[in-house]
Every structure is written in structure tokens, then in C-alpha cells.
N, C-alpha and C. Protein backbone atom coordinates (compact mmCIF):
# COMPACT_ATOMS: atom_id res chain seq x y z
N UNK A 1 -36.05 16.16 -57.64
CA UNK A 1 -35.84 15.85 -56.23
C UNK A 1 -34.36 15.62 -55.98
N UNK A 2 -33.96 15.83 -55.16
CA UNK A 2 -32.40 15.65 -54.13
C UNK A 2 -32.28 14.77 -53.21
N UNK A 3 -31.34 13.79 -53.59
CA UNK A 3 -31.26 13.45 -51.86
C UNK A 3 -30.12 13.93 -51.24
N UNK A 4 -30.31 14.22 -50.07
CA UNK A 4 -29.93 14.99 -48.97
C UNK A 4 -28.52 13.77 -48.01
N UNK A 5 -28.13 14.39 -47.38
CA UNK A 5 -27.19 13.69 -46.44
C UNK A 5 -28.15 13.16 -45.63
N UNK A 6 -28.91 13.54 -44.83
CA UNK A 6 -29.68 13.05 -43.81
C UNK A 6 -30.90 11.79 -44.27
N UNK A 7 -31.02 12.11 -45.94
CA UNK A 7 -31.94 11.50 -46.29
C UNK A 7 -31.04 10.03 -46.79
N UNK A 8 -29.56 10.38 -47.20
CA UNK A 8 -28.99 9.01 -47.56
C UNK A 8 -28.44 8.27 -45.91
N UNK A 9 -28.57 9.06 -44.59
CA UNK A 9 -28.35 8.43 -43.29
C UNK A 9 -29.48 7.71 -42.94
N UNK A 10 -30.67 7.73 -43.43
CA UNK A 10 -32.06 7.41 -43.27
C UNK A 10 -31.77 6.16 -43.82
N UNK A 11 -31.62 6.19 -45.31
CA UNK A 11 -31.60 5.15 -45.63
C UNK A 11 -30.29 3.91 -45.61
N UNK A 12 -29.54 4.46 -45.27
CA UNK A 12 -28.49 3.54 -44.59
C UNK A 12 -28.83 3.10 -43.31
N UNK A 13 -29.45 3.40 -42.54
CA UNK A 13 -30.14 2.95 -41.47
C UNK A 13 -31.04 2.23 -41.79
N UNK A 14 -31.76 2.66 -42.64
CA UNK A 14 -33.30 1.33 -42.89
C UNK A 14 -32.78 0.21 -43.55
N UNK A 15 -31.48 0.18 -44.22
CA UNK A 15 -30.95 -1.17 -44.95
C UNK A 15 -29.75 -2.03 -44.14
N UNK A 16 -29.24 -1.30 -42.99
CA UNK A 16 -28.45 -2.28 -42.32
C UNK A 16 -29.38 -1.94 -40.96
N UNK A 17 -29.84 -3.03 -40.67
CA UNK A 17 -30.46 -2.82 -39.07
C UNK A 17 -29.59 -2.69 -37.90
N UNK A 18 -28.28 -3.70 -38.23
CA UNK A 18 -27.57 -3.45 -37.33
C UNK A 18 -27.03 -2.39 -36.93
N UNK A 19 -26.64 -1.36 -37.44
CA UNK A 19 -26.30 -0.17 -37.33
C UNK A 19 -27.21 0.50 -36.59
N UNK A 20 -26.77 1.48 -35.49
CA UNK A 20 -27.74 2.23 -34.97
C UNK A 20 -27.84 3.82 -36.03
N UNK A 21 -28.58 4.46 -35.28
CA UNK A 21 -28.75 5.88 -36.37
C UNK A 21 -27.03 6.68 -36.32
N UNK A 22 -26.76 6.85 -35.09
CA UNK A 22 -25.55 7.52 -34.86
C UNK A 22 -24.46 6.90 -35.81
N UNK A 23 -24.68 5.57 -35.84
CA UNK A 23 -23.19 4.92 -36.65
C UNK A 23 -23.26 4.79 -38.00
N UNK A 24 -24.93 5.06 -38.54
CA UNK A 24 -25.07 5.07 -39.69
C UNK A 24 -24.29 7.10 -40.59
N UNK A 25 -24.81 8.01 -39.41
CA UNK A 25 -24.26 9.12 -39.47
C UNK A 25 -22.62 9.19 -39.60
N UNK A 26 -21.86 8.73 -38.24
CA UNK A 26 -21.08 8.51 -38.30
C UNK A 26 -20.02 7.56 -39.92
N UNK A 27 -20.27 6.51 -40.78
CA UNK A 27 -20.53 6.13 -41.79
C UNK A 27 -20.53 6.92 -43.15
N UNK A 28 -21.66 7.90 -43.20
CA UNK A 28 -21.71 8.46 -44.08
C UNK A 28 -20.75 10.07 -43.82
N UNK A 29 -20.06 10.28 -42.68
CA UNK A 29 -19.06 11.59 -42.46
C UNK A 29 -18.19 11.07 -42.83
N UNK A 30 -17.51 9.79 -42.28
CA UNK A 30 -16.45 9.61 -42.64
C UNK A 30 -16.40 9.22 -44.35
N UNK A 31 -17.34 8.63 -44.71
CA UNK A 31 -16.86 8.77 -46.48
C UNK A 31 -16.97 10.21 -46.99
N UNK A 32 -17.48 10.96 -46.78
CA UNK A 32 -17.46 11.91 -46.99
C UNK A 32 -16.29 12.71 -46.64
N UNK A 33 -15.63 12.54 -45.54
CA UNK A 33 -14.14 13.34 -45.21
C UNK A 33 -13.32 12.53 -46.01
N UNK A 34 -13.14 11.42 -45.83
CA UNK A 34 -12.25 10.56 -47.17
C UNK A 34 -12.10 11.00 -48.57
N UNK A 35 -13.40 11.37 -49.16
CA UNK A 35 -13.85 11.79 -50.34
C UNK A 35 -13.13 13.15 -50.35
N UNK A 36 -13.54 13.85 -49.74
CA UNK A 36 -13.12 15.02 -49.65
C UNK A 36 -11.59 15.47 -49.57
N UNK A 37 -11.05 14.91 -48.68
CA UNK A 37 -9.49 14.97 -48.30
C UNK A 37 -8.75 14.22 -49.66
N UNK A 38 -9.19 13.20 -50.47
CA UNK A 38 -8.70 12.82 -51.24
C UNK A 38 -8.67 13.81 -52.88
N UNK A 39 -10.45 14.52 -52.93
CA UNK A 39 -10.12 15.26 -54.05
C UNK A 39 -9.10 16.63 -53.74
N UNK A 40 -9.28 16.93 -52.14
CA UNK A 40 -8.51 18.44 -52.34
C UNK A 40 -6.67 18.13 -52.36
N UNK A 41 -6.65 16.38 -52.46
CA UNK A 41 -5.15 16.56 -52.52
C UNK A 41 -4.29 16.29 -54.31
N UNK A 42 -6.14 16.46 -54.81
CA UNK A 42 -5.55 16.06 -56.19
C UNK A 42 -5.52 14.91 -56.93
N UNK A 43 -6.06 13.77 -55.79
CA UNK A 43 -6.06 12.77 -56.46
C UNK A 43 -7.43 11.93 -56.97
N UNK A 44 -7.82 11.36 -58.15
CA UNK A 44 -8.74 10.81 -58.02
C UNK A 44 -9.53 10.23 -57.52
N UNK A 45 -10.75 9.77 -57.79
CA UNK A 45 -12.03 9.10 -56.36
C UNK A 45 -12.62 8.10 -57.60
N UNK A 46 -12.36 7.11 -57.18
CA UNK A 46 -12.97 5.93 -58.66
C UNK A 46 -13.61 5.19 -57.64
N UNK A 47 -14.94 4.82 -58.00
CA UNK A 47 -15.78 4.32 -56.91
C UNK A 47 -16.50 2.80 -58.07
N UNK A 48 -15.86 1.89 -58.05
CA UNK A 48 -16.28 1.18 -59.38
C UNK A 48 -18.45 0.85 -59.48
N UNK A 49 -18.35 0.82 -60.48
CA UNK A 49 -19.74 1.04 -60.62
C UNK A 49 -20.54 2.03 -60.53
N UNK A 50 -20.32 2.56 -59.95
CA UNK A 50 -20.77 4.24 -59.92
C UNK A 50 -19.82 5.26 -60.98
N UNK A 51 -18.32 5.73 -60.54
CA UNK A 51 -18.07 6.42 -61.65
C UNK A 51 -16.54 7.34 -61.19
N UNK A 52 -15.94 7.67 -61.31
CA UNK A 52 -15.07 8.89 -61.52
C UNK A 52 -15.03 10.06 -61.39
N UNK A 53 -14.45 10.23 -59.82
CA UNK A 53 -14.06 12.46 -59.99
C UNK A 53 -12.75 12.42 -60.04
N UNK A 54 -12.48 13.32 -60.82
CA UNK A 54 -10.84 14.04 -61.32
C UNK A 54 -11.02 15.00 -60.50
N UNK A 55 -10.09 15.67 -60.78
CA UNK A 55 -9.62 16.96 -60.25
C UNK A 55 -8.61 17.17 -61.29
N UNK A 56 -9.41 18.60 -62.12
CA UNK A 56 -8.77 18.93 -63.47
C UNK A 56 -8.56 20.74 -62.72
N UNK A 57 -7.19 20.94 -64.01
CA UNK A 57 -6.58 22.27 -63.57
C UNK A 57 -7.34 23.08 -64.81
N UNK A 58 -7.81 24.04 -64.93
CA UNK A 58 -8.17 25.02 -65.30
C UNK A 58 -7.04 26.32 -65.47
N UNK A 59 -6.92 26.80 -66.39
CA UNK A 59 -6.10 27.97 -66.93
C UNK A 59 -7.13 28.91 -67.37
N UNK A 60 -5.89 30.46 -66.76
CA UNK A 60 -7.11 31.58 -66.59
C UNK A 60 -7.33 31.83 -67.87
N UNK A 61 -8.64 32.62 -68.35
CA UNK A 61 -8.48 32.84 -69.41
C UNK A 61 -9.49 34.01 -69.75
N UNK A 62 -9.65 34.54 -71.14
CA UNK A 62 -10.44 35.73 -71.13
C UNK A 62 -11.81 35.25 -71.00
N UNK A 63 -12.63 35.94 -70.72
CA UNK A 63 -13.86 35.99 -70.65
C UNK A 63 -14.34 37.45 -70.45
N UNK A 64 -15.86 37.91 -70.04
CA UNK A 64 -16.36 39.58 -69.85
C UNK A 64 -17.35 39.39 -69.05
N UNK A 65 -17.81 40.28 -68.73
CA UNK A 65 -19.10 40.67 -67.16
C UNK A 65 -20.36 40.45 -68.45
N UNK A 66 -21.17 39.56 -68.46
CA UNK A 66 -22.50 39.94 -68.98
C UNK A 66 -23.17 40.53 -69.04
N UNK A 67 -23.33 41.67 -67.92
CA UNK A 67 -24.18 42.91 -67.69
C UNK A 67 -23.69 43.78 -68.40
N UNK A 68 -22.47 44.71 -67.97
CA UNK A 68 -21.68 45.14 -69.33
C UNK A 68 -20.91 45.04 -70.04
N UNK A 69 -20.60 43.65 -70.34
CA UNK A 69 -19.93 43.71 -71.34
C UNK A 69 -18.05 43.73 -71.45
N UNK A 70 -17.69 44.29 -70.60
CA UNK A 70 -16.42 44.88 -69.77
C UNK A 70 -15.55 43.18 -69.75
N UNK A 71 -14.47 42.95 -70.47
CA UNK A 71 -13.78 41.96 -70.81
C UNK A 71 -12.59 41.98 -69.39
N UNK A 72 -12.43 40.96 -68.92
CA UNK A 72 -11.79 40.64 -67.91
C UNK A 72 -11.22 39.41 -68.21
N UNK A 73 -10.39 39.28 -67.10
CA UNK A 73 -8.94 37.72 -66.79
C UNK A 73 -9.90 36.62 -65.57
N UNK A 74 -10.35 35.62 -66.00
CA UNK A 74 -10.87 34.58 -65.20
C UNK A 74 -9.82 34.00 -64.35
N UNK A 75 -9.32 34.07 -63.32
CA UNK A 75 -8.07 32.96 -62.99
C UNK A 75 -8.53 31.96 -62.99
N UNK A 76 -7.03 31.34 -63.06
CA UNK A 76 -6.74 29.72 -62.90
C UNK A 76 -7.07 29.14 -61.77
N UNK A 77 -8.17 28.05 -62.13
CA UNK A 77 -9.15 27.25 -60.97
C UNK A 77 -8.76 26.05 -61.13
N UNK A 78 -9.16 25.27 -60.10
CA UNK A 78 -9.52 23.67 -60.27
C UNK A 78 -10.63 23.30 -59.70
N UNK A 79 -11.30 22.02 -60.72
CA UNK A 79 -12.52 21.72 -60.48
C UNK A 79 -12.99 20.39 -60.58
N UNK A 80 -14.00 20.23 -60.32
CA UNK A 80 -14.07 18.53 -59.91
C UNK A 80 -15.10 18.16 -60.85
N UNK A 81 -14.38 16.90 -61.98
CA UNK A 81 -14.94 16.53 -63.40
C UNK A 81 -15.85 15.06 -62.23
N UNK A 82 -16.80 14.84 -62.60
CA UNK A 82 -17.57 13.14 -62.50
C UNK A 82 -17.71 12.55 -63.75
N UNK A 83 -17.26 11.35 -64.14
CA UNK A 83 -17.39 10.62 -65.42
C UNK A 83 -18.39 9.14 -64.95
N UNK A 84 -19.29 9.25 -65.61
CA UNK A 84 -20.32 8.19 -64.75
C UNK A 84 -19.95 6.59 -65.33
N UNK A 85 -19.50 5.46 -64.46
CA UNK A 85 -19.12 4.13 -65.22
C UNK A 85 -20.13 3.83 -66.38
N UNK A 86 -19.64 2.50 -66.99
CA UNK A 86 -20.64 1.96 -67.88
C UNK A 86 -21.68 1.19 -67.41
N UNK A 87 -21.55 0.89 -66.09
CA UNK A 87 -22.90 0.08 -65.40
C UNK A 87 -23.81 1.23 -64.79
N UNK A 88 -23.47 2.49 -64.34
CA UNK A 88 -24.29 3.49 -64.32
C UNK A 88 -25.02 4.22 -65.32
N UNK A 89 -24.35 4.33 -66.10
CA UNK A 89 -24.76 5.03 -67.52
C UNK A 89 -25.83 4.26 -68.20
N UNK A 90 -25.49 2.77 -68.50
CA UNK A 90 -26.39 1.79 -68.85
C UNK A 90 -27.75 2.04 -67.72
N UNK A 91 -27.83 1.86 -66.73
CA UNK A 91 -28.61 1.75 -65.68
C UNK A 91 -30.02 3.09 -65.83
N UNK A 92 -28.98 4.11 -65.74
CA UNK A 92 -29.90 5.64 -66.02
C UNK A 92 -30.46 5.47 -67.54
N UNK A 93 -29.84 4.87 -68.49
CA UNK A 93 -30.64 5.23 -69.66
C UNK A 93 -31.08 3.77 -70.33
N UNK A 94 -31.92 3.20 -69.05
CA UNK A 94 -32.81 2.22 -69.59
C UNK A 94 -33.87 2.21 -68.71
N UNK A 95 -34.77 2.56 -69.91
CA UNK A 95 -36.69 2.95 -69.43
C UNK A 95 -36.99 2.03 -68.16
């Protein structure tokens, strides 16, 4: 199962009453543009207790087409690492 944006606005609404639905929406865009604007400028997102995104550089490198085989140049990407804290990690891997 997934949860969804709409499904984590749901529940930010059912846990602060005060909030109406719109401001709970409103809430979850703006962390989300924060989040966002912060990894595409390169810089880390450390959210304590939860966990860590980088933004790691990638160098091109060889790789080939699986279908045939045919060896090609991957370019140089960047991509977004999550490292999960130790109160999360603990959390998920206890029964």
C-alpha cells in the first residue's frame, strides 16, 4: 500500500482539528515546495527522526541496451540518496 498526498492531507486534517481541509492542503504543498526547492539546489533535507536526502552526483559511465546488447555512455546524473535515522530504522525493524 502507498500513501498518497491526499491521503497524508486526510490525515493531517483528522489530527489537527483546528485546521480546516484547505490549510491542511495548503501545509502539506508548502513542505513539499520547500523540500523540493531545497533538493534541486543541492542541498541536503535532514528531517531529524525520520532521516536524510542527499543529493549525490553521478558520473557517466559505460553500461549496454539489454535487449541487444549494444554498449553505450550513460551520462552524468544526479540523484536523490534517503538514509533512514536510527529512531526510524529501530522503529521499522521491531515486530
Amino acid at each position: 500500500m502507498t500513501l498518497t498526498k491526499a491521503e497524508l492531507v486526510q490525515q493531517i486534517y483528522n489530527v489537527h482539528p483546528s485546521l480546516s481541509k484547505p490549510q491542511a492542503v495548503d501545509a502539506v504543498d508548502a513542505f513539499l515546495r520547500i523540500s523540493k526547492s531545497t533538493l534541486i539546489q543541492g542541498t541536503d533535507l535532514l528531517l531529524s527522526g525520520f532521516g536524510k536526502f542527499s543529493v549525490k552526483d553521478k558520473n557517466s559511465r559505460r553500461g549496454r541496451n539489454p535487449q541487444t546488447g549494444d554498449e553505450l555512455t550513460l551520462d552524468a546524473r544526479r540523484v536523490i540518496t534517503f538514509k533512514p535515522s536510527g529512531i526510524l530504522r529501530d522503529k521499522i525493524n521491531t515486530p
